[in-house]
Protein backbone atom coordinates (compact mmCIF):
# COMPACT_ATOMS: atom_id res chain seq x y z
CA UNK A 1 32.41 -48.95 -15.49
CA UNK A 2 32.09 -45.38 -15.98
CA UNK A 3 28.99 -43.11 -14.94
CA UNK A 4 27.99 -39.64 -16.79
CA UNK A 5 26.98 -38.25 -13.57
CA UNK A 6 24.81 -35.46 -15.42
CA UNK A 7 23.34 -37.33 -18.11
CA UNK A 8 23.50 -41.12 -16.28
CA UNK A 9 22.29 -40.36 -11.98
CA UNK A 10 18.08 -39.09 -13.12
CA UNK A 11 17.27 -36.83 -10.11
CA UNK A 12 15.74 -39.63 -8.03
CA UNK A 13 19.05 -41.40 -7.55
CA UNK A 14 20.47 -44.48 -9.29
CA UNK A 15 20.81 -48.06 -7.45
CA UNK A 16 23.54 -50.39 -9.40
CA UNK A 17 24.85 -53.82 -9.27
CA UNK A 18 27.76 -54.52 -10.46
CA UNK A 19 30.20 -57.56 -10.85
CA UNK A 20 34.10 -56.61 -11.30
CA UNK A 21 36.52 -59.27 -11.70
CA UNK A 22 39.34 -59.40 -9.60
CA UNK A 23 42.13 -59.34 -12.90
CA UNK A 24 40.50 -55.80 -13.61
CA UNK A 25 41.10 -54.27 -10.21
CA UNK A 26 44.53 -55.92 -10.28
CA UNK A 27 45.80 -54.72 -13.91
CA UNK A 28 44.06 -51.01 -12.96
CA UNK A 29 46.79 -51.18 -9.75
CA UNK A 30 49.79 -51.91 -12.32
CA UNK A 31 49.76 -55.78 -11.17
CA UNK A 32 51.08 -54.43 -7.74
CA UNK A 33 48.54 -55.69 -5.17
CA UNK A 34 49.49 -57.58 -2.62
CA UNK A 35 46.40 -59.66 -2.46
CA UNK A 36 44.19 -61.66 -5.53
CA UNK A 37 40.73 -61.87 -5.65
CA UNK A 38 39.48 -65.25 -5.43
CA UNK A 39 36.05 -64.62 -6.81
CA UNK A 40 34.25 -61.74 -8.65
CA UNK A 41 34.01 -58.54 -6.67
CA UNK A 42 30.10 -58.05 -5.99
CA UNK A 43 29.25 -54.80 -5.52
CA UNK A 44 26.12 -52.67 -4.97
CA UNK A 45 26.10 -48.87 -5.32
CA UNK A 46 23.28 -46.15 -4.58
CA UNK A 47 24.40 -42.89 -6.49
CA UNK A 48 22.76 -39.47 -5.34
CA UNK A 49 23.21 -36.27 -6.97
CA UNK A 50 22.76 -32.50 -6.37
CA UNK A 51 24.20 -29.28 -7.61
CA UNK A 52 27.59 -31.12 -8.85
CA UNK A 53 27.64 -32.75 -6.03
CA UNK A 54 27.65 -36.40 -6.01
CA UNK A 55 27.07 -38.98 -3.16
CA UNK A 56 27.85 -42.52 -3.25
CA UNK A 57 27.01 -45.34 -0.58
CA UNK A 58 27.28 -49.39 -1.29
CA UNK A 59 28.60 -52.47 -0.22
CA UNK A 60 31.23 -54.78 -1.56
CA UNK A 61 31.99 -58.51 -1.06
CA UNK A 62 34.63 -60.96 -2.51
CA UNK A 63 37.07 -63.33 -1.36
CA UNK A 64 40.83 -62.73 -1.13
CA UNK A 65 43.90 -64.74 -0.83
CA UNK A 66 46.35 -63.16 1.43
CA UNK A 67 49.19 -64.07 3.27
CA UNK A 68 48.90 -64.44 6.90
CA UNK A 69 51.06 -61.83 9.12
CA UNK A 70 52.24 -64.37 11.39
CA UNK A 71 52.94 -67.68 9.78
CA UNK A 72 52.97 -66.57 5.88
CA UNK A 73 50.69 -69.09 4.87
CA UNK A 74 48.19 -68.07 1.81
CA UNK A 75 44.56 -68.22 3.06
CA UNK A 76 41.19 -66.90 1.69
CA UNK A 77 40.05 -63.69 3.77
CA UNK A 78 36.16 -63.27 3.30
CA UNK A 79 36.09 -59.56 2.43
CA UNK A 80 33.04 -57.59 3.19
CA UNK A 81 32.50 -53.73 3.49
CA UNK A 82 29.91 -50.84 3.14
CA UNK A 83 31.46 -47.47 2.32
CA UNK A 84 30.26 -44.05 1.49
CA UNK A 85 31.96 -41.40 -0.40
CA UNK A 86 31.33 -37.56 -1.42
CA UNK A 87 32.76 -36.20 -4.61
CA UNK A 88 32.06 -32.82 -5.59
CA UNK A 89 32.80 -31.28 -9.67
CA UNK A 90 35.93 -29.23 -9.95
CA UNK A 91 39.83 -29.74 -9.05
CA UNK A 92 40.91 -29.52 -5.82
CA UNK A 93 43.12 -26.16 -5.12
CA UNK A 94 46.64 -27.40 -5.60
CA UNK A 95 47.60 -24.35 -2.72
CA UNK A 96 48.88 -25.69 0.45
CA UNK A 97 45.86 -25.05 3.01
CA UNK A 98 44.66 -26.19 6.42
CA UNK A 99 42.00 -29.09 6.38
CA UNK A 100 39.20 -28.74 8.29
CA UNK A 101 37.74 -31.70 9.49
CA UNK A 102 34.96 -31.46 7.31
CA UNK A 103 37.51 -31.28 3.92
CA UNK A 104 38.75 -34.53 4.81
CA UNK A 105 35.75 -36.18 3.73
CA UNK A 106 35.47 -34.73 -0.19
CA UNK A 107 36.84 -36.20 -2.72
CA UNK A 108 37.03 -34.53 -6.09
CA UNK A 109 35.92 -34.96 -9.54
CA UNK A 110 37.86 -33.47 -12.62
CA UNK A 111 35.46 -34.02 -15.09
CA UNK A 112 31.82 -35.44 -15.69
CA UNK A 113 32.53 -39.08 -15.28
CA UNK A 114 32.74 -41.42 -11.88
CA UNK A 115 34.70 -44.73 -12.65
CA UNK A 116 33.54 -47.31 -10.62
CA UNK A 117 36.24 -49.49 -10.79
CA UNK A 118 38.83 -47.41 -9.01
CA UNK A 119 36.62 -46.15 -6.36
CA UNK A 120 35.92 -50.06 -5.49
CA UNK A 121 39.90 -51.07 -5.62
CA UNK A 122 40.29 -47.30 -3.21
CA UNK A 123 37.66 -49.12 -0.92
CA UNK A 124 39.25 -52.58 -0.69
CA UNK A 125 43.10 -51.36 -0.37
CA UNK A 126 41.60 -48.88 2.48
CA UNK A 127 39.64 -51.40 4.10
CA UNK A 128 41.95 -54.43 4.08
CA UNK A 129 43.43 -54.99 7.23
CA UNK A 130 46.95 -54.33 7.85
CA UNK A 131 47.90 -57.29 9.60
CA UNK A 132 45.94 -60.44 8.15
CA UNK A 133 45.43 -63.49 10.40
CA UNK A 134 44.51 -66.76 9.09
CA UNK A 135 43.02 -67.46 12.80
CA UNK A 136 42.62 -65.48 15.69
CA UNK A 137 44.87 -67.82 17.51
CA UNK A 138 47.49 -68.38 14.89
CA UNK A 139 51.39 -68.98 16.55
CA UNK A 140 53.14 -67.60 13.81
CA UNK A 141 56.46 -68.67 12.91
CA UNK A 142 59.89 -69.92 15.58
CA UNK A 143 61.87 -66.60 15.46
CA UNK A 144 65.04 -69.32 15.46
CA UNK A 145 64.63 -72.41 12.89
CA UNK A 146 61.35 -70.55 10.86
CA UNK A 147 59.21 -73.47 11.43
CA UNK A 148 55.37 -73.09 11.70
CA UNK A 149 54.40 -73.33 15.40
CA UNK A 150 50.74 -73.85 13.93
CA UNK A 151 51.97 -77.74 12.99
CA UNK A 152 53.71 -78.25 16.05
CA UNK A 153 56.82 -77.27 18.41
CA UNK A 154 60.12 -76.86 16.41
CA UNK A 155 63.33 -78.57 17.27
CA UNK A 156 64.58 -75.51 19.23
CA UNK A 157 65.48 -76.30 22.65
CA UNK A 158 62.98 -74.42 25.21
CA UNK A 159 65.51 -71.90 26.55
CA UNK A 160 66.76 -70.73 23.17
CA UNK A 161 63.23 -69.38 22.49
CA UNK A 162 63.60 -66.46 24.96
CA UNK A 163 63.83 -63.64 23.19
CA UNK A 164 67.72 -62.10 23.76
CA UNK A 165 65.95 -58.88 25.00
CA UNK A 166 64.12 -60.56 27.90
CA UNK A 167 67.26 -62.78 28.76
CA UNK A 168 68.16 -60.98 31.53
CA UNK A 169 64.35 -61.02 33.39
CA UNK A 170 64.13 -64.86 33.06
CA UNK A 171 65.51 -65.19 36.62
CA UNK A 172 63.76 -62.74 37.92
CA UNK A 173 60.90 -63.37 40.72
CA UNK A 174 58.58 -61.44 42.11
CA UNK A 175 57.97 -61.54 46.09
């Protein structure tokens, strides 16, 4: 969705609720996510504007399907955020210039429109975690035969699991 900040946000602010579905966000990003939404992305936006300025605060929520980091095995991540962002109207100087730490915070808006749909896939690709677990305690994979610990020990014998980098500590005792 796309929002005419001058002639859309009336000077009291605008509240939305929107509903994106997941094959939207994913064909914006060129197919090239490395996630899929299970459900519809629920989001809920309070828009702000003053002097060109424009300020944006909301919450998403959806479900994912995402491989876990330590045993690869697809599981549904409940996904829930609140964000706020501040654009302001006109391009950012393409000059190479120190950021201050307040700069870092601005985003920029070429022309009169805000489209909501990329600013919620930028907010769920910045706030997915980097390393997924399907369970706090999840064992992850045998570095030797690749079998999921999480069903059970593998066939490798106990002393081939040290890891080769360690080999030389495994006699070593502490008095």
């Amino acid at each position: 969705m796309k929002i005419n900040i001058i002639d859309d946000i009336p000077d009291e602010g605008l509240s939305l609720d929107l509903t994106e579905e997941g094959h939207a966000l994913t064909e914006l990003a060129g197919g090239k996510l490395e996630y899929s939404f299970t459900s519809p992305v629920a989001v809920h936006l309070d828009l702000t504007k003053t002097d060109g300025n424009v300020f944006v605060s909301g919450d998403i929520k959806t479900g994912i399907s995402v491989p876990c980091s330590r045993c690869l095995n697809e599981f549904v991540l409940p996904f829930e955020t609140d964000f706020s962002i501040f654009y302001t109207m006109g391009k950012e100087e393409e000059t190479e210039k120190e950021l201050k730490p307040g700069d870092i915070d601005v985003n920029y808006l070429s022309g009169p429109e805000l489209d909501t749909t990329e600013m919620v896939l930028a907010q769920i690709t910045l706030e997915m975690p980097m390393q997924p677990l399907c369970k706090p305690e999840c064992k992850g994979l045998c570095p030797r035969c690749g079998a999921d610990l999480n069903r059970g020990e593998c066939g490798c014998p106990s002393e081939e699991k040290v890891d080769p980098r360690f080999a030389k500590l495994k006699g070593f005792k502490v008095e």
